[in-house]
C-alpha atoms as a PDB file:
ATOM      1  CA  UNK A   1      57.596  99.834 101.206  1.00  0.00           C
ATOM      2  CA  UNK A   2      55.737 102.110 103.877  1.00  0.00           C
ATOM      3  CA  UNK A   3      56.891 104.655 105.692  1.00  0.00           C
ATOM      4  CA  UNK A   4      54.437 105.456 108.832  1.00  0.00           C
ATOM      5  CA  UNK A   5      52.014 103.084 107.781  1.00  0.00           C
ATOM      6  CA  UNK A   6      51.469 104.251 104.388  1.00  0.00           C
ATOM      7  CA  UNK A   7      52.995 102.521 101.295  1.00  0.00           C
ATOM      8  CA  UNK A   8      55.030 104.574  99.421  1.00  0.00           C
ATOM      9  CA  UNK A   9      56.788 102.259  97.071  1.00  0.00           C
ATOM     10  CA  UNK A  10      57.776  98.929  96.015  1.00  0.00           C
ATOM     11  CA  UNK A  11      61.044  97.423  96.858  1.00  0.00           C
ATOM     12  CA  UNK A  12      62.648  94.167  94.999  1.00  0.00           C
ATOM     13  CA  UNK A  13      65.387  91.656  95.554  1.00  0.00           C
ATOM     14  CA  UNK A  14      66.366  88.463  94.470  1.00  0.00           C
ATOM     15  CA  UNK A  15      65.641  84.896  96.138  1.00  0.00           C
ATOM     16  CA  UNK A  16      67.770  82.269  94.955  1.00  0.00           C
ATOM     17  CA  UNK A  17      66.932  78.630  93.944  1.00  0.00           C
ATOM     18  CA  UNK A  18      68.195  77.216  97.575  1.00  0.00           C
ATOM     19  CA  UNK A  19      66.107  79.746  99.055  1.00  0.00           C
ATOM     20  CA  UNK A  20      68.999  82.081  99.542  1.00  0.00           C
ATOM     21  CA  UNK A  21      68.049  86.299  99.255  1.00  0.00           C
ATOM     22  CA  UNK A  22      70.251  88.431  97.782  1.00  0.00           C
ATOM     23  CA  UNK A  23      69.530  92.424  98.461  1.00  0.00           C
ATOM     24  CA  UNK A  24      72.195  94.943  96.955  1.00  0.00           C
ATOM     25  CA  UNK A  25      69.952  97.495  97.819  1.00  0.00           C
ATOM     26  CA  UNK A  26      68.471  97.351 101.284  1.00  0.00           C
ATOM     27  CA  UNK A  27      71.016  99.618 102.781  1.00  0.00           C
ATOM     28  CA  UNK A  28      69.531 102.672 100.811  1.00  0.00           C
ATOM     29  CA  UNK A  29      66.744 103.258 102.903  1.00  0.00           C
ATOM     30  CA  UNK A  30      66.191 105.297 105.744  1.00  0.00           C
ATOM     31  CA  UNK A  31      64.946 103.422 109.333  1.00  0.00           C
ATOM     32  CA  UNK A  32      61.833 104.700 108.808  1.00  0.00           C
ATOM     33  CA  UNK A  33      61.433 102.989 104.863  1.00  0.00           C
ATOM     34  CA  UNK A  34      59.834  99.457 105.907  1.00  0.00           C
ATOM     35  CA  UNK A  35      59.829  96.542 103.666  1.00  0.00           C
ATOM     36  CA  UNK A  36      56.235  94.992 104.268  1.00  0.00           C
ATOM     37  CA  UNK A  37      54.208  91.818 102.851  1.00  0.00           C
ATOM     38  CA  UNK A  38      56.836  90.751 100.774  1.00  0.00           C
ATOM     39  CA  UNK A  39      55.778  88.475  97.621  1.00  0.00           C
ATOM     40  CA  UNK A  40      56.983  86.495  95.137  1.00  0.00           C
ATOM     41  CA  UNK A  41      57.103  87.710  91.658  1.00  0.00           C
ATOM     42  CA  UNK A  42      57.905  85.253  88.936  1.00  0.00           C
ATOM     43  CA  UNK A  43      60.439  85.695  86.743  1.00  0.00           C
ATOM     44  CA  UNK A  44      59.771  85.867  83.165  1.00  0.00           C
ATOM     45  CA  UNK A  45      61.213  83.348  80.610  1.00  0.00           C
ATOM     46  CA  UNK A  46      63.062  86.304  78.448  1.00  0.00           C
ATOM     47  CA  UNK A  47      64.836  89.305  79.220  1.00  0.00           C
ATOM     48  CA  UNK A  48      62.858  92.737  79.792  1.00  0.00           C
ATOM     49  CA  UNK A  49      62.049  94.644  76.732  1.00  0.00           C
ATOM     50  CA  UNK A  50      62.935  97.532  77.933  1.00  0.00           C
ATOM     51  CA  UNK A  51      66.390  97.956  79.400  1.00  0.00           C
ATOM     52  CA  UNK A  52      67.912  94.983  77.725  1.00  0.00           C
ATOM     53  CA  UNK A  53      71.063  95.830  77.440  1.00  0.00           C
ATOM     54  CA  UNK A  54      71.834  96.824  80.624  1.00  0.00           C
ATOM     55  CA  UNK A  55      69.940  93.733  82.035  1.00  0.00           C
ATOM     56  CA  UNK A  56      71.732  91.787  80.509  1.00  0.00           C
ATOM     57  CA  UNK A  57      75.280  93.626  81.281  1.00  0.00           C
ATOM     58  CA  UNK A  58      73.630  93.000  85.214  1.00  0.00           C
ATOM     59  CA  UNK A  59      72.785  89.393  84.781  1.00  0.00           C
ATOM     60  CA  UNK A  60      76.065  87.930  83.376  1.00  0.00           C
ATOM     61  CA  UNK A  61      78.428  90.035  85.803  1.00  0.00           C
ATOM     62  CA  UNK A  62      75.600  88.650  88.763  1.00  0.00           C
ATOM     63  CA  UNK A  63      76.318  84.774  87.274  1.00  0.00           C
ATOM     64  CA  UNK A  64      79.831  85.360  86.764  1.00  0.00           C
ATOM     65  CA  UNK A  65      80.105  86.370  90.151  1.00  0.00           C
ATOM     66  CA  UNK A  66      78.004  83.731  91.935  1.00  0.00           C
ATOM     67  CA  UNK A  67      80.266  81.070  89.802  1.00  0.00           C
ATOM     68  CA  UNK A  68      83.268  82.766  91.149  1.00  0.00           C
ATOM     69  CA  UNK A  69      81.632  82.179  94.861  1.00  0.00           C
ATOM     70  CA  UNK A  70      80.592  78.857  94.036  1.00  0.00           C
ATOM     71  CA  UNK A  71      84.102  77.567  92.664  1.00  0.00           C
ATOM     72  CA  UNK A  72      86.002  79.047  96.039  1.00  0.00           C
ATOM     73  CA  UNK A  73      83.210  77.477  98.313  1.00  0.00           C
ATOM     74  CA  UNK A  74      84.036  73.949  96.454  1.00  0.00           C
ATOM     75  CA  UNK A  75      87.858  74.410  96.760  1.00  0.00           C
ATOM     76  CA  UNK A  76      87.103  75.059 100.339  1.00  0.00           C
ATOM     77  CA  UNK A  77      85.032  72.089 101.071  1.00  0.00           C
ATOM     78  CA  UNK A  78      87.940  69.884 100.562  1.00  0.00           C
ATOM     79  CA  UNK A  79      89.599  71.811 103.730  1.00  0.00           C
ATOM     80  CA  UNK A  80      88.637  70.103 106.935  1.00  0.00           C
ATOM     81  CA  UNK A  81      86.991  72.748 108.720  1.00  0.00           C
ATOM     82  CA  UNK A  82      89.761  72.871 111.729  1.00  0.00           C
ATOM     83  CA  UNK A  83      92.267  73.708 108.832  1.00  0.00           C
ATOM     84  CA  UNK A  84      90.851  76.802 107.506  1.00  0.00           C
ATOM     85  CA  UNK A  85      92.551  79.987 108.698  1.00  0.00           C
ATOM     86  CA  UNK A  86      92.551  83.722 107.773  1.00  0.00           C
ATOM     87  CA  UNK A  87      93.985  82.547 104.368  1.00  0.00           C
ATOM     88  CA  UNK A  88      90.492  80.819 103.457  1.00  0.00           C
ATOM     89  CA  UNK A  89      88.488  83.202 104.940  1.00  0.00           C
ATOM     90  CA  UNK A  90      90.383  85.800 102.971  1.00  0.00           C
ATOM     91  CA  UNK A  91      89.941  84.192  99.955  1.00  0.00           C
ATOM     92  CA  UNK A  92      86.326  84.012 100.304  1.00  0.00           C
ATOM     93  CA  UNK A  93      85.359  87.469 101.629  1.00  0.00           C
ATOM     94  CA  UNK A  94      87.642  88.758  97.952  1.00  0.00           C
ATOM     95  CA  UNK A  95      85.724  86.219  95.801  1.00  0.00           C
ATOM     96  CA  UNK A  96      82.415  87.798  97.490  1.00  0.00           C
ATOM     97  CA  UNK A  97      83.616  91.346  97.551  1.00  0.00           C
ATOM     98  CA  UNK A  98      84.852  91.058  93.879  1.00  0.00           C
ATOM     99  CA  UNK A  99      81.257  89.478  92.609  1.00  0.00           C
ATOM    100  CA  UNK A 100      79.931  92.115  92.073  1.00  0.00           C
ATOM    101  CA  UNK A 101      79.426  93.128  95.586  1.00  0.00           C
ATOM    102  CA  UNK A 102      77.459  90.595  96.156  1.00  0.00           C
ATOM    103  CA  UNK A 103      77.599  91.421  99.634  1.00  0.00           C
ATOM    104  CA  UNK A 104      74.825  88.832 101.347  1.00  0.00           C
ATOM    105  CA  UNK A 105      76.285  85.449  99.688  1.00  0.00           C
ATOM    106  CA  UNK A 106      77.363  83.472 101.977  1.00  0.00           C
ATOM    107  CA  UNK A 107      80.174  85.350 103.426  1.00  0.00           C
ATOM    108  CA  UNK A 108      82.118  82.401 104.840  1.00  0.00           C
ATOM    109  CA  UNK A 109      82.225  78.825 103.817  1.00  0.00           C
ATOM    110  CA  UNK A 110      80.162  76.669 106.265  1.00  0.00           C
ATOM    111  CA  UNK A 111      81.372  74.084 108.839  1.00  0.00           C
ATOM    112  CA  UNK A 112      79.247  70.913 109.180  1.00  0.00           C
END
């Protein structure tokens, strides 16, 4: 992250397997804060060593919620898209908003 030109921190999010990046955090910095030259990291094999616990705690509320997505986005797929309402849309935004905030996840089912 720079800020004028000079770096003055790192910043990390999360790219999914379909390519899909999640970023609970961007909204903390300032217009000023820049995210530059972004790069992959890999992520390891095990959980952190330090931290555990709470990465863990983090990681199964993050998969319960992107199964909680992923179940409403499949119910809706059997809707023909000129049938979905407010109701669906509802229904999605709440599975999203009660994910664990997972506020950049596909916010509405897509039409095709």
């Amino acid at each position: 992250m720079h800020v004028d030109g000079t770096k003055v921190g790192n910043h990390y999010w999360n790219r999914l397997s379909d390519g899909t990046e999640v970023d609970l955090t961007a909204e903390q910095f300032l217009p000023e804060e820049v995210v530059v030259n972004g790069h992959v990291v890999a992520r390891p094999p095990d959980a952190p060593r330090r931290h555990r616990e709470q990465y863990e705690l983090l990681r199964d509320r993050v998969m319960t919620g992107l199964a909680r997505v992923t179940a409403v986005r499949a119910e809706l797929n059997d809707v023909p898209c000129a049938d979905r309402g407010p109701l669906q849309t509802a229904r999605m935004q709440k599975a999203v908003s009660d994910s664990a905030s997972l506020t950049r996840v596909g916010h509405r089912p897509s039409c095709r």
